[in-house]
C-alpha atoms as a PDB file:
ATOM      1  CA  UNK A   1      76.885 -19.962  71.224  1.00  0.00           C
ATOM      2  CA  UNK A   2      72.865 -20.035  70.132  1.00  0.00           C
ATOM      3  CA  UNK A   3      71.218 -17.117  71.443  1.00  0.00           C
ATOM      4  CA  UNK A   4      67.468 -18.008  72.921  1.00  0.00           C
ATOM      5  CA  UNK A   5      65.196 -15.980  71.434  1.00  0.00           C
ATOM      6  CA  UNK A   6      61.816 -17.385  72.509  1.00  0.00           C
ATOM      7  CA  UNK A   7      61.786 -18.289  76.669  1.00  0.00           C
ATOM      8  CA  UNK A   8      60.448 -22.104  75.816  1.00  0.00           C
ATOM      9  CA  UNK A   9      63.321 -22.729  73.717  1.00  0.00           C
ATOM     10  CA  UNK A  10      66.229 -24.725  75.572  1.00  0.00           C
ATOM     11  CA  UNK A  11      69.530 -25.150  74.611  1.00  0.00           C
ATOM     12  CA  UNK A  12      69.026 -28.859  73.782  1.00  0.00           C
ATOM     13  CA  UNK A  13      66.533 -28.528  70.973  1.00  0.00           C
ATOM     14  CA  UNK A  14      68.452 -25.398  69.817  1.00  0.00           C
ATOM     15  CA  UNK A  15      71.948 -27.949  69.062  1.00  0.00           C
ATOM     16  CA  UNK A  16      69.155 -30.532  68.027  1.00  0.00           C
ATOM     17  CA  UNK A  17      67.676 -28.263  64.986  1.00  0.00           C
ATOM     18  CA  UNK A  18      71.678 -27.197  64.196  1.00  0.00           C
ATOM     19  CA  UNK A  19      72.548 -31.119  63.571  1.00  0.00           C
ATOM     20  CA  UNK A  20      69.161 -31.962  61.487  1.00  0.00           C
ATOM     21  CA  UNK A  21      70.723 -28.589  59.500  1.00  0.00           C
ATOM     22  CA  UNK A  22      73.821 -30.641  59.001  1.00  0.00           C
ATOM     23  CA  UNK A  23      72.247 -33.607  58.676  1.00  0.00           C
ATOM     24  CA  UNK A  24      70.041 -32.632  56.000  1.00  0.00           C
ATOM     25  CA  UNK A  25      73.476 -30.755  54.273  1.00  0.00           C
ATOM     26  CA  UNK A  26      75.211 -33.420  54.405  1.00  0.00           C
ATOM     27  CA  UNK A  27      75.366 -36.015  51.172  1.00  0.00           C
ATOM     28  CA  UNK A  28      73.151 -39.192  51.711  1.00  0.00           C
ATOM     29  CA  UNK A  29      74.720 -42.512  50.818  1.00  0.00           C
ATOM     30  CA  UNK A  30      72.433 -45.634  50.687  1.00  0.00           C
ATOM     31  CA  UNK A  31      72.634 -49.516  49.148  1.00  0.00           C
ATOM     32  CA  UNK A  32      71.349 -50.690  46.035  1.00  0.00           C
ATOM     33  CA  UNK A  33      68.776 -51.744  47.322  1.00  0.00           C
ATOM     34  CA  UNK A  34      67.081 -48.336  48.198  1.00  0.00           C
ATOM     35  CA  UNK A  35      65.042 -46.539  45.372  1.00  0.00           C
ATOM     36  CA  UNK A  36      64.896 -42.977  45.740  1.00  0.00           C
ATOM     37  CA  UNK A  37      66.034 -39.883  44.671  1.00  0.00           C
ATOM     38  CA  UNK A  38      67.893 -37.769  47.544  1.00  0.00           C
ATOM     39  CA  UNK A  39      70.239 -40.651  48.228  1.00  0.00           C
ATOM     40  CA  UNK A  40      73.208 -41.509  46.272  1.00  0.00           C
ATOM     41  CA  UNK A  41      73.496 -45.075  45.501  1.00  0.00           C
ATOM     42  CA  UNK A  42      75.973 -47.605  43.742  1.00  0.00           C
ATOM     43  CA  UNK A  43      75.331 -48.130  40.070  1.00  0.00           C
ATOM     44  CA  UNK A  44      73.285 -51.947  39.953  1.00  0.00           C
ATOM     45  CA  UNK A  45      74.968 -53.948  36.823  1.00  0.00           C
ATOM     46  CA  UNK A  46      72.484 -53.733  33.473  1.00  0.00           C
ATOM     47  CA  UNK A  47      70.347 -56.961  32.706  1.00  0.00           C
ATOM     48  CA  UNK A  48      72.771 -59.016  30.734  1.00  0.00           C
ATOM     49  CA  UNK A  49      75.899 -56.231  30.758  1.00  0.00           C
ATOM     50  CA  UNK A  50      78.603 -55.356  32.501  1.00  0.00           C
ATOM     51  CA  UNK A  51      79.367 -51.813  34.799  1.00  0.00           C
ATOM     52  CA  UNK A  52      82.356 -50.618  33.050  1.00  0.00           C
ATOM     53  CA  UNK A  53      85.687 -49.902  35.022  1.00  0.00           C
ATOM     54  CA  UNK A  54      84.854 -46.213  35.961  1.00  0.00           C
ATOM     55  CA  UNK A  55      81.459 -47.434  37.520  1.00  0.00           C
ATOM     56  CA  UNK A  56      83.348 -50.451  39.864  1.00  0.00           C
ATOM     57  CA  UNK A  57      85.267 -47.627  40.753  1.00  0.00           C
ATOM     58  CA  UNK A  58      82.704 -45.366  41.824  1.00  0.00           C
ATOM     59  CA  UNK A  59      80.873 -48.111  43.705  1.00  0.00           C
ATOM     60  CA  UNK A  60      83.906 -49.071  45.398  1.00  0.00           C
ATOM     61  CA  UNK A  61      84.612 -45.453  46.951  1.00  0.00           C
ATOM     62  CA  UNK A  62      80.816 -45.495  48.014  1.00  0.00           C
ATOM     63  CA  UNK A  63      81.502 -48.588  49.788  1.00  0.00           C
ATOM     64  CA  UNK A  64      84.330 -47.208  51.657  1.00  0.00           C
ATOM     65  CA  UNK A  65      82.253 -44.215  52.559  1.00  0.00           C
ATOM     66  CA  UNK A  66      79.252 -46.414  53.890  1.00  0.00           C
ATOM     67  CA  UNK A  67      81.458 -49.244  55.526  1.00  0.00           C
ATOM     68  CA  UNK A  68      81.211 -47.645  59.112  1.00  0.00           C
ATOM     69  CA  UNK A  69      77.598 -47.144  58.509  1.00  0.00           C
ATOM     70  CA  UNK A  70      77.014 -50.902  58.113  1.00  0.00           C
ATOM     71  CA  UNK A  71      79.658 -51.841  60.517  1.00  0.00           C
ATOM     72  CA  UNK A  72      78.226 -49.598  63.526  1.00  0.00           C
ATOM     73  CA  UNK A  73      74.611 -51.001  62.509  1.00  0.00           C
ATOM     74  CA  UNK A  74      75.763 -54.720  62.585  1.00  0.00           C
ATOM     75  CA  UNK A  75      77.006 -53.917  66.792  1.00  0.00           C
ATOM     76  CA  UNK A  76      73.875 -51.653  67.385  1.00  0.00           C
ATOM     77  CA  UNK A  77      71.872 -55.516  66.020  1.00  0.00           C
ATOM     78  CA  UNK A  78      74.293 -57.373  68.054  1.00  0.00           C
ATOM     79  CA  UNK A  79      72.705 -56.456  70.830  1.00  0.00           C
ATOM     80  CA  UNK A  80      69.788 -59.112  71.711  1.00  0.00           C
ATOM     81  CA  UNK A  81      67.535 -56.534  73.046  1.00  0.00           C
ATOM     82  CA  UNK A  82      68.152 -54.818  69.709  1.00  0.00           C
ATOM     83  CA  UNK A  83      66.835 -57.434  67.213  1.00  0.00           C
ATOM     84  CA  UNK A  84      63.749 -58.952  69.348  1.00  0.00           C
ATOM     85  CA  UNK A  85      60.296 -57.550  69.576  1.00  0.00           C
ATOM     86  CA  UNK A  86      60.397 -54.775  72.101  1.00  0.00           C
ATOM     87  CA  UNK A  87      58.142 -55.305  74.868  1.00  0.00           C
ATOM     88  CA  UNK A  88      58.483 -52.569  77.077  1.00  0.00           C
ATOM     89  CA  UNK A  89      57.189 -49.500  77.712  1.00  0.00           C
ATOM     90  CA  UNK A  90      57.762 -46.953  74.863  1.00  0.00           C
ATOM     91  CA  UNK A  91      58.896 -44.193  77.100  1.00  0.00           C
ATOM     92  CA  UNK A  92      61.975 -46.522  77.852  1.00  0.00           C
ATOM     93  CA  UNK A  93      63.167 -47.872  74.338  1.00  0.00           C
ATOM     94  CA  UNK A  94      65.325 -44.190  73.723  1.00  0.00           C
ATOM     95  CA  UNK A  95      67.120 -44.939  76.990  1.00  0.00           C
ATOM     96  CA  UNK A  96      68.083 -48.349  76.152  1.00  0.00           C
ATOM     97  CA  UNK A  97      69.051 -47.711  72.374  1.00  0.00           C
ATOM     98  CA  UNK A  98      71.331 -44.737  74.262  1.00  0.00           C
ATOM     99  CA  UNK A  99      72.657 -47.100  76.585  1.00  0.00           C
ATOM    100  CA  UNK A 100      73.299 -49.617  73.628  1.00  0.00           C
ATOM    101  CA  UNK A 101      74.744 -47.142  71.426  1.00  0.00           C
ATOM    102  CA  UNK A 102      77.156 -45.629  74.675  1.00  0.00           C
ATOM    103  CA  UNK A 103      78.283 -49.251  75.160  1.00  0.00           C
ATOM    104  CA  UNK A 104      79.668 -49.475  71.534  1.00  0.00           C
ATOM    105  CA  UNK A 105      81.134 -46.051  71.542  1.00  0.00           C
ATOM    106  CA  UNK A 106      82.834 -47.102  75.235  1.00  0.00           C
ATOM    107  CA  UNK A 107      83.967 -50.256  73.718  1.00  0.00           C
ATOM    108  CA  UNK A 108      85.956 -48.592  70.844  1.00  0.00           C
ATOM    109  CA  UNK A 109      87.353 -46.390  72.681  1.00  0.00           C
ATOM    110  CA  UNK A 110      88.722 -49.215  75.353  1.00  0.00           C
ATOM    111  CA  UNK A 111      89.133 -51.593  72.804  1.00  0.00           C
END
């Protein structure tokens, strides 16, 4: 258990700060079509060659690691309020992408 050290710190932003430690541990896997350095990324086929056998390989176990990435981000979109222009107030949106998110996780679980 976190011990508070300061009196304006609350437990919430104590677990908070512990999962953006894991978070930012934690191995970043992105798409080809992201450019940057901190993320690992399949290997994109050379103009006019071929990715040998060992690189389909490779970016066929990243796939399988990101597949429930994409998957959970296609059912988060599924949701109309999701995809359209949001046109409430701002204070609101974190509530409703919670309650999206909860409805997802709820129907896994129930199937």
């Amino acid at each position: 258990m976190p011990v508070l050290t300061d009196p304006n710190q609350t437990l919430k932003s104590i677990g908070t700060r512990a999962l953006k430690k894991q978070w930012l541990a934690k191995e970043k896997l992105g798409d080809k079509a992201y450019l940057g350095e901190d993320i690992k990324t399949p290997r994109k086929k050379p103009k006019g060659g071929e990715l040998t056998d060992e690189e389909k390989e490779q970016n066929r176990e990243l796939s399988a690691k990101r597949i429930r990435v994409e998957h959970s981000v296609r059912r988060v979109k599924g949701f109309k309020i999701m995809r359209q222009d949001y046109r409430l107030g701002n204070w609101m949106f974190p509530k409703i992408a919670e309650t999206v998110v909860g409805l997802i996780q709820f129907s896994r679980i129930v199937g």
